[in-house]
N, C-alpha and C. Protein backbone atom coordinates (compact mmCIF):
# COMPACT_ATOMS: atom_id res chain seq x y z
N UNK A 1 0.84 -1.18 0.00
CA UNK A 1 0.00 0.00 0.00
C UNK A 1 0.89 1.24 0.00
N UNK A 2 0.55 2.09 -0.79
CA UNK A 2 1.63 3.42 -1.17
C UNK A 2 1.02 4.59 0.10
N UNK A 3 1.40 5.19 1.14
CA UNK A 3 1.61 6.09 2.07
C UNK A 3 1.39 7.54 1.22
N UNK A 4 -0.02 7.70 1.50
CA UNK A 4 0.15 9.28 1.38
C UNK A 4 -0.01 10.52 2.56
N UNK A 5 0.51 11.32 1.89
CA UNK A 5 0.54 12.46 3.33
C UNK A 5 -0.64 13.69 2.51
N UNK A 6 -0.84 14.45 3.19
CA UNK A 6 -2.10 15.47 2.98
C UNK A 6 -0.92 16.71 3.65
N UNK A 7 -1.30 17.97 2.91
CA UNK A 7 -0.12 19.17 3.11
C UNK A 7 -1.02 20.55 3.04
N UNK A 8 -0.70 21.04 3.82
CA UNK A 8 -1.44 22.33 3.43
C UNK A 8 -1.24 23.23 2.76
N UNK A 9 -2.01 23.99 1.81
CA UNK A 9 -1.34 25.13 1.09
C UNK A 9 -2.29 26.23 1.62
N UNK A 10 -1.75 27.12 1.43
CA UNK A 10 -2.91 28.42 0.79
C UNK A 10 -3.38 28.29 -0.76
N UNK A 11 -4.33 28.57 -0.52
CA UNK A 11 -5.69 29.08 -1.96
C UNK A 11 -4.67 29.56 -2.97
N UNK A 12 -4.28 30.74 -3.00
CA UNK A 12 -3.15 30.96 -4.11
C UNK A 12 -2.33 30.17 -4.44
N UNK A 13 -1.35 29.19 -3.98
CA UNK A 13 -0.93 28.29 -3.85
C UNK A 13 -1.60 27.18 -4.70
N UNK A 14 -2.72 26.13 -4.55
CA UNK A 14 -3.19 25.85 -5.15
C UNK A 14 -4.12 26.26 -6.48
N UNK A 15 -4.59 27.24 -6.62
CA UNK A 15 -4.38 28.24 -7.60
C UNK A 15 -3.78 27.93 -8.63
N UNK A 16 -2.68 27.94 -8.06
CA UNK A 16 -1.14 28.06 -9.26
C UNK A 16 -0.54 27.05 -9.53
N UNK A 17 -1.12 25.85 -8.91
CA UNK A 17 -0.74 24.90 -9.17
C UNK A 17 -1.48 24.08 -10.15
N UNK A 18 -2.66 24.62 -9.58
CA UNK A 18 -3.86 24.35 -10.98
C UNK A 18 -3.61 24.32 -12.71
N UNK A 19 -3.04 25.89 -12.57
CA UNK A 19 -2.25 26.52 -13.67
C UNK A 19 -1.65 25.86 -14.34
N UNK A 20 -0.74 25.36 -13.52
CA UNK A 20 0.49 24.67 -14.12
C UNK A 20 -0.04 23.29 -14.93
N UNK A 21 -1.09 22.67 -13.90
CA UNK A 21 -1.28 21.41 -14.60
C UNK A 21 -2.31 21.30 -15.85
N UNK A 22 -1.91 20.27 -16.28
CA UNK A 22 -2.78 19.41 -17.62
C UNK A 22 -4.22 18.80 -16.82
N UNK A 23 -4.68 18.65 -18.31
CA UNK A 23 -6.10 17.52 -17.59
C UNK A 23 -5.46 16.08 -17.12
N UNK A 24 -5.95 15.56 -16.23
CA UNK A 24 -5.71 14.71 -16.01
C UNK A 24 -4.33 14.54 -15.01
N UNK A 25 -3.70 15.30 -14.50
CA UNK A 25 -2.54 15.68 -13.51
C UNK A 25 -2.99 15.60 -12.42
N UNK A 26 -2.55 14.75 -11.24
CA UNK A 26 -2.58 14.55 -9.26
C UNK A 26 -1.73 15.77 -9.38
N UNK A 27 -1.85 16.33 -7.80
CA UNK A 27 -1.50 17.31 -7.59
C UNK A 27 0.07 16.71 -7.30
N UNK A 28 0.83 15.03 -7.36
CA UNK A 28 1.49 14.62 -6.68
C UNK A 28 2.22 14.92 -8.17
N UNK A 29 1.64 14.85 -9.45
CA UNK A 29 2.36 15.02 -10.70
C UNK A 29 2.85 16.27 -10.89
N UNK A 30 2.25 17.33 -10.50
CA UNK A 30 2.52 18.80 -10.93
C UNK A 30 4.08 18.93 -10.06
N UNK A 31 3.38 18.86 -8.99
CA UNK A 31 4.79 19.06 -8.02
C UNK A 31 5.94 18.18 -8.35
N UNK A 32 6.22 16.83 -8.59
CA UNK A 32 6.75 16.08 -9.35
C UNK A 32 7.68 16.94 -10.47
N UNK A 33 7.02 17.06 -11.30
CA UNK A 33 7.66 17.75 -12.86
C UNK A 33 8.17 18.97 -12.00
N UNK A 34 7.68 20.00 -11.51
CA UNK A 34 8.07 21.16 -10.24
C UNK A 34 9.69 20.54 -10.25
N UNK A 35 9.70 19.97 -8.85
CA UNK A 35 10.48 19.54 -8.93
C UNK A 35 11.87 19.05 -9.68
N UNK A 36 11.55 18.00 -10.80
CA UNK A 36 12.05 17.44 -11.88
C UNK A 36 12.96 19.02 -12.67
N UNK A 37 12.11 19.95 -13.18
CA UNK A 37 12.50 20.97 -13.53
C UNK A 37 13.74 21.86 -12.64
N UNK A 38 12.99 21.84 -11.42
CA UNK A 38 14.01 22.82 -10.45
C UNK A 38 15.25 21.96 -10.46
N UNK A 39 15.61 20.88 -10.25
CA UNK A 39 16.63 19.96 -10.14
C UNK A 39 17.09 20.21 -11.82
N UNK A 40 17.32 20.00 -12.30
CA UNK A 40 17.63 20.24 -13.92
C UNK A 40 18.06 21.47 -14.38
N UNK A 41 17.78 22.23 -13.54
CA UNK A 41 18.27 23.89 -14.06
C UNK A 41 19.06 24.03 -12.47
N UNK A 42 19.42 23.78 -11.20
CA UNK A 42 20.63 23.84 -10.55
C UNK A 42 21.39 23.01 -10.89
N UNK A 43 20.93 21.92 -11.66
CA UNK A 43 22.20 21.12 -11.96
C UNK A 43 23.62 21.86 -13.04
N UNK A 44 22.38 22.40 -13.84
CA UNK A 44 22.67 23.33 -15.08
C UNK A 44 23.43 24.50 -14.67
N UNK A 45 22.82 25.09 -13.71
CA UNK A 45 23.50 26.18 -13.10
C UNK A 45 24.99 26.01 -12.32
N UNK A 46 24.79 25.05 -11.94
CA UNK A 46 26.25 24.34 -11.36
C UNK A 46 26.87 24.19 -12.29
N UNK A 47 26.72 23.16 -12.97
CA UNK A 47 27.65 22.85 -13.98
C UNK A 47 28.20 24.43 -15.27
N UNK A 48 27.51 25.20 -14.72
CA UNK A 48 27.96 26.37 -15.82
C UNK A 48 29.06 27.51 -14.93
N UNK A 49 28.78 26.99 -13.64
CA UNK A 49 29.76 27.86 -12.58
C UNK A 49 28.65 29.21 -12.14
N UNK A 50 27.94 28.84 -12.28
CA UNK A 50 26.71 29.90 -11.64
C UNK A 50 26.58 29.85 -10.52
């Protein structure tokens, strides 16, 4: 059985997260790719001496 946790946001917050996603996107996907992205551009940023 996969463990989920429940998190609070503010309204704007979810909002914008809305935004971000496609039809058919868990809120566990948006943040996911979030993620995925942010990791990929400090990696980038590191590796460029930024």
């Amino acid at each position: 059985m996969r463990k989920v946790r429940t998190i609070q946001l503010k309204n704007e917050t979810k909002h914008r997260l809305d935004r971000l996603g496609r039809k058919g996107d868990t809120y566990d996907d948006i943040i996911r790719k979030l993620i995925n992205s942010y990791t990929k551009n400090s990696d980038l940023s590191r590796a460029a001496g930024n």
